[in-house]
N, C-alpha and C. Protein backbone atom coordinates (compact mmCIF):
# COMPACT_ATOMS: atom_id res chain seq x y z
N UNK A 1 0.84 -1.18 0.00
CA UNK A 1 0.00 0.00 0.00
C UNK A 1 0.88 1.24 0.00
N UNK A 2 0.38 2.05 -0.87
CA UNK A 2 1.15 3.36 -0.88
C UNK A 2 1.22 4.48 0.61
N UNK A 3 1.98 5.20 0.21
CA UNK A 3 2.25 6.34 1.26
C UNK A 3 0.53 7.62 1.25
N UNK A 4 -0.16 7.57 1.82
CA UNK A 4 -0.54 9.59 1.47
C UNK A 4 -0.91 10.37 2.06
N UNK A 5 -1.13 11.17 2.05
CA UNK A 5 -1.13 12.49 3.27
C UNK A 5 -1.05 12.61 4.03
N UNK A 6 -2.25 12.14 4.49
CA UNK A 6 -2.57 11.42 6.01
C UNK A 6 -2.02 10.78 6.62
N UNK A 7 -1.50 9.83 5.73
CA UNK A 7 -0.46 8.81 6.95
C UNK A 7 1.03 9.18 7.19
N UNK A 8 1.24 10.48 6.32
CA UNK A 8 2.43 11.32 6.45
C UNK A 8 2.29 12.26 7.52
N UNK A 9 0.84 12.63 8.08
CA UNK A 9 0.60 13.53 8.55
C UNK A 9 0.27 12.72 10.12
N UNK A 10 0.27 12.00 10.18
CA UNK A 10 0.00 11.00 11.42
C UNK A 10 1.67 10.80 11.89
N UNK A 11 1.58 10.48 11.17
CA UNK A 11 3.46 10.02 10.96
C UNK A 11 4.62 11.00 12.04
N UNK A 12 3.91 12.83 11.17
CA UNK A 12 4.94 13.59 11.98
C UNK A 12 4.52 14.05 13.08
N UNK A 13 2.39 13.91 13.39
CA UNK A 13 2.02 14.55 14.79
C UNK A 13 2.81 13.66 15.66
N UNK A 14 3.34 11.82 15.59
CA UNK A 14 3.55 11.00 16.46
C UNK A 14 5.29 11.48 16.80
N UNK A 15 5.11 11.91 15.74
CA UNK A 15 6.85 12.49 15.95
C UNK A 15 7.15 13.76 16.71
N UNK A 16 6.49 14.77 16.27
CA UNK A 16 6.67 15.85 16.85
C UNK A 16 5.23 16.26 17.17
N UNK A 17 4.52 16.35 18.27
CA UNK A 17 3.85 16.26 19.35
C UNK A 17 3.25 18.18 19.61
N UNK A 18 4.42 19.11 19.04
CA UNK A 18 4.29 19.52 20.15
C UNK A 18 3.76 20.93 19.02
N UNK A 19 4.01 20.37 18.00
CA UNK A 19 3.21 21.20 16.56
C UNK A 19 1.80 21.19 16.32
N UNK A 20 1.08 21.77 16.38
CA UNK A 20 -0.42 22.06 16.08
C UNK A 20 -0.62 20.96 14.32
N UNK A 21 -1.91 20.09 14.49
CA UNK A 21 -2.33 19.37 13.43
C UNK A 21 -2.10 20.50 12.34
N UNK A 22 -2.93 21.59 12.28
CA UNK A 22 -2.67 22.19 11.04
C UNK A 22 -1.82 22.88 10.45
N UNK A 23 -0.64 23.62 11.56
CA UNK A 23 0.58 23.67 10.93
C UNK A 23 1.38 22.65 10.46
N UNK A 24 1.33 21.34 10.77
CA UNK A 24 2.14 20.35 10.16
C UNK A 24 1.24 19.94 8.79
N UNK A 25 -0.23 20.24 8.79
CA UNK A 25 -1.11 20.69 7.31
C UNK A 25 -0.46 21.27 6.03
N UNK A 26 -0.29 22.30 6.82
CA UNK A 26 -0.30 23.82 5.84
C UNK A 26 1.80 23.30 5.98
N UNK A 27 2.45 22.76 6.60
CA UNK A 27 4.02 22.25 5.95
C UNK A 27 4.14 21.63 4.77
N UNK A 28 2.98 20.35 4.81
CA UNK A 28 3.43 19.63 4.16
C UNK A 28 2.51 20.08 1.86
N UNK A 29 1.43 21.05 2.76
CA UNK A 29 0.92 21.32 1.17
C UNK A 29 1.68 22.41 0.42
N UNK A 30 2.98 23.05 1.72
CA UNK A 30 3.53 24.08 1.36
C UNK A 30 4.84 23.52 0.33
N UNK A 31 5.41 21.98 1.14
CA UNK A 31 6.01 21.88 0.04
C UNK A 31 5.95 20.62 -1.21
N UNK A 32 4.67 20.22 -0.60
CA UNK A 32 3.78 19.50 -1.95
C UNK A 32 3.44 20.44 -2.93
N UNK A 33 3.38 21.62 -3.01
CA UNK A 33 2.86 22.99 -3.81
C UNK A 33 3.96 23.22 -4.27
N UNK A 34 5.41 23.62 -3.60
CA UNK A 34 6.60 23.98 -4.48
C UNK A 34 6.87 22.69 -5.26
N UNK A 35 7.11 21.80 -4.65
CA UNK A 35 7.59 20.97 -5.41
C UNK A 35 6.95 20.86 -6.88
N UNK A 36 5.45 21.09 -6.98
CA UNK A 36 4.38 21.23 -7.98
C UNK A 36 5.01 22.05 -8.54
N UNK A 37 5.06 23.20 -8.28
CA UNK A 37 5.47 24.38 -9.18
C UNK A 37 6.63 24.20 -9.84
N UNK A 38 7.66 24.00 -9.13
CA UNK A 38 9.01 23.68 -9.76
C UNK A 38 9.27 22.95 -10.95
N UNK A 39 8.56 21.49 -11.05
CA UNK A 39 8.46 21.53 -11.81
C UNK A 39 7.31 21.49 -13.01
N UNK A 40 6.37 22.32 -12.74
CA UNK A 40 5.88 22.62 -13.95
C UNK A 40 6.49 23.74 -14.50
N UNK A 41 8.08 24.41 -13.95
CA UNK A 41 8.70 25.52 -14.31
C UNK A 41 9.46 24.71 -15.27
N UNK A 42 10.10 23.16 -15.22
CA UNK A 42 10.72 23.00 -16.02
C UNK A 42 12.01 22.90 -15.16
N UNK A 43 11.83 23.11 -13.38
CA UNK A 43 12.94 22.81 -12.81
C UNK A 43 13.51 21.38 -12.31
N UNK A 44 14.47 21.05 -11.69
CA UNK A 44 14.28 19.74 -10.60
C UNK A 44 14.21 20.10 -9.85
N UNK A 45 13.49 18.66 -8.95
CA UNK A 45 13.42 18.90 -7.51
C UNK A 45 14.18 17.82 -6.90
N UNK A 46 15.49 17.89 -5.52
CA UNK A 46 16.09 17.22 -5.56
C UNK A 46 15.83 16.64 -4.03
N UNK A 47 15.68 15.39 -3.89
CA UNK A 47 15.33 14.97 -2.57
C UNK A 47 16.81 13.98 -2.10
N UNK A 48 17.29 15.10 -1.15
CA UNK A 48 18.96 14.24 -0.74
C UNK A 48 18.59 12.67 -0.37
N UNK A 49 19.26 11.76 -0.48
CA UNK A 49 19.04 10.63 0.22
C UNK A 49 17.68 9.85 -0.39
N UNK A 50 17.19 10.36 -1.22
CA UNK A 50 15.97 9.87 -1.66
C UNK A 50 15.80 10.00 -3.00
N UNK A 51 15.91 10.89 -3.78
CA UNK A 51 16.15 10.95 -5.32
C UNK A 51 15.91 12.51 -6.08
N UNK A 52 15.97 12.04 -7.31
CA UNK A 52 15.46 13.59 -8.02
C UNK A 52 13.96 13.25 -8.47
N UNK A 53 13.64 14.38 -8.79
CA UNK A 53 12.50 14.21 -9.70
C UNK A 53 12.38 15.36 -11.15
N UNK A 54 12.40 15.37 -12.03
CA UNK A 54 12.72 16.43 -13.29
C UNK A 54 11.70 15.99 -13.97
N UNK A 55 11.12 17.38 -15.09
CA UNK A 55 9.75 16.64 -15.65
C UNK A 55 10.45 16.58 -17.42
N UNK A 56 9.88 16.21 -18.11
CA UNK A 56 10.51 15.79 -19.49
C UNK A 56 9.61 16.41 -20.49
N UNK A 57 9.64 16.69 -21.67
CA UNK A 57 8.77 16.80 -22.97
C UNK A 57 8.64 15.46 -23.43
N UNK A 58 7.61 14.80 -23.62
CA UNK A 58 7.39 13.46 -24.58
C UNK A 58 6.85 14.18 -25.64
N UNK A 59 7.77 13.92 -27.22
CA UNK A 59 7.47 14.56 -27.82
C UNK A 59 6.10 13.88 -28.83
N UNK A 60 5.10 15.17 -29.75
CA UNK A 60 3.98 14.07 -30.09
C UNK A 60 3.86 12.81 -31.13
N UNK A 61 3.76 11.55 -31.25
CA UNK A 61 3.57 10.84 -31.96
C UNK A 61 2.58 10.20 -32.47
N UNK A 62 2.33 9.67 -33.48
CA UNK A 62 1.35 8.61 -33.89
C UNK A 62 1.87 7.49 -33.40
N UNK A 63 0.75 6.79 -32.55
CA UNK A 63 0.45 5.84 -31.92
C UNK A 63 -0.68 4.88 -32.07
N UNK A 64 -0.83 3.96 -31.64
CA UNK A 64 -2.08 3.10 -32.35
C UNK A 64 -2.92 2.71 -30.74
N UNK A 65 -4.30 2.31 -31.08
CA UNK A 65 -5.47 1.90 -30.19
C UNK A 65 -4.88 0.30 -30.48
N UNK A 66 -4.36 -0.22 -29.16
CA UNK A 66 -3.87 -2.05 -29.25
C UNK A 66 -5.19 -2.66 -29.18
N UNK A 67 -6.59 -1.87 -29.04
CA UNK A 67 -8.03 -2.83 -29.01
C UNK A 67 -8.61 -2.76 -30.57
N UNK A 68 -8.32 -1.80 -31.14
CA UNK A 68 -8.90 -1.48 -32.63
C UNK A 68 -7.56 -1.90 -33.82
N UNK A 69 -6.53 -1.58 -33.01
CA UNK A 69 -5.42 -1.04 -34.08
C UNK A 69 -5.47 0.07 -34.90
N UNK A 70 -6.24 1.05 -34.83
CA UNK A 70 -6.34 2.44 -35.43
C UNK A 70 -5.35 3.47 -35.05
N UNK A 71 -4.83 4.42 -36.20
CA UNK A 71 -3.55 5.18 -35.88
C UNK A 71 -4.14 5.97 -34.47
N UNK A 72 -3.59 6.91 -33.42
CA UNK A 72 -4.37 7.80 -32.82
C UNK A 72 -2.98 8.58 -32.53
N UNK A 73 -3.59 10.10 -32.89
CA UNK A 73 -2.27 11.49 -33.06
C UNK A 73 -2.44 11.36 -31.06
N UNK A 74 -0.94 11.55 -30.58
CA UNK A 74 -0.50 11.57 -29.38
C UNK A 74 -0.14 12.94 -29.36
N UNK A 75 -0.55 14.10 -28.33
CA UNK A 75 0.52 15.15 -28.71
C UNK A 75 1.22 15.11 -27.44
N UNK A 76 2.14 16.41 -28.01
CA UNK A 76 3.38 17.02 -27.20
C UNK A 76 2.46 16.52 -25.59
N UNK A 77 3.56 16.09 -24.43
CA UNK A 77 3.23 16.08 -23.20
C UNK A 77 4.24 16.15 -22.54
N UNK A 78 4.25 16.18 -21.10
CA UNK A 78 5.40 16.38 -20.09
C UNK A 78 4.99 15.16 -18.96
N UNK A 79 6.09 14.54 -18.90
CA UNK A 79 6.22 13.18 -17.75
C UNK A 79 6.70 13.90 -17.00
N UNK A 80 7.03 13.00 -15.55
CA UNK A 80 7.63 13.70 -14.42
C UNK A 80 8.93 11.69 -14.58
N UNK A 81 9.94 11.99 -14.52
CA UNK A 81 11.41 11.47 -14.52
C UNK A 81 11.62 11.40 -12.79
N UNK A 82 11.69 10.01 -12.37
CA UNK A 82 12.53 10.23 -11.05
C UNK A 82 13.41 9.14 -11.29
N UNK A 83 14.70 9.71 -10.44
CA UNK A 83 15.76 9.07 -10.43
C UNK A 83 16.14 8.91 -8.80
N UNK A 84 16.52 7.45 -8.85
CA UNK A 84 16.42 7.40 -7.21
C UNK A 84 17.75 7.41 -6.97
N UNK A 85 17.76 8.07 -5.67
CA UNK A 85 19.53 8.08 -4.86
C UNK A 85 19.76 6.55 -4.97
N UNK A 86 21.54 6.96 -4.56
CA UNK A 86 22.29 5.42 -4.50
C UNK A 86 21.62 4.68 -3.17
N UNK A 87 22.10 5.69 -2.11
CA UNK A 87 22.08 5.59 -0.67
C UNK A 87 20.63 4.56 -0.45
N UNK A 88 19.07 5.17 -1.25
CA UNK A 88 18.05 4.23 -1.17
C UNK A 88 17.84 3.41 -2.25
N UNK A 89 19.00 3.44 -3.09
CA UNK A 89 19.06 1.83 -3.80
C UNK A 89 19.80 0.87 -3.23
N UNK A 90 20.72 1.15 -3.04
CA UNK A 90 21.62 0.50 -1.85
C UNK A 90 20.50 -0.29 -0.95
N UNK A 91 20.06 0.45 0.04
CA UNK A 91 19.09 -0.32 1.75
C UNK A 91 17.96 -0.60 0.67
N UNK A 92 17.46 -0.56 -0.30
CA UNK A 92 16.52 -1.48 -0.80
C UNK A 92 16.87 -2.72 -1.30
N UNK A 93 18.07 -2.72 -1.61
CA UNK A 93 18.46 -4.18 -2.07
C UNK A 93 19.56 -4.29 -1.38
N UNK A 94 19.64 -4.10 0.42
CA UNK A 94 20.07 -4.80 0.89
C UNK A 94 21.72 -5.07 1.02
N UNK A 95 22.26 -3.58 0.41
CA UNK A 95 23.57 -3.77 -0.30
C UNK A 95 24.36 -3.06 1.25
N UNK A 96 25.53 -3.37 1.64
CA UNK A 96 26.48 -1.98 2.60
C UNK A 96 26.44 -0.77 1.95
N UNK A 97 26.21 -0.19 2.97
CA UNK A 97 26.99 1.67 2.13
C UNK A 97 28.01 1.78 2.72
């Protein structure tokens, strides 16, 4: 099961206690929001110990429907690219750092 908000937000009242529920709210949409922005600027966002994230141009192509097989025009779009640190490739598979 994935990570989300909430259980991020449970996570840091159990941690730090001594912060009001909705300022640890208004932390975490503050930098769920930059991070948003950044890159829809076209910037990275770099998470030490955890990875990058950079968004990309996929440029547009003709592509096909695999239920019909009919051509279908794809246009221009932007992915989001993450690249994970060593440090948490490493303790995911278990490796020394």
């Amino acid at each position: 099961m994935g990570t989300v908000k909430s259980n991020l937000l449970k996570q840091l009242r159990k941690n730090y206690p001594n912060f009001k529920k909705n300022d640890l709210e208004r932390l975490i949409n503050i930098i769920l929001n930059e991070m948003k922005h950044a890159l829809k600027r076209g910037e990275r966002v770099e998470l030490r110990g955890f990875g990058i994230l950079s968004s990309r141009v996929q440029k547009a192509r003709i592509s096909r429907n695999p239920k019909t097989g009919e051509k279908v025009n794809t246009p221009q779009k932007k992915t989001i690219n993450f690249k994970i640190a060593k440090d948490l490739f490493k303790k995911l598979n278990d490796e020394k750092i």
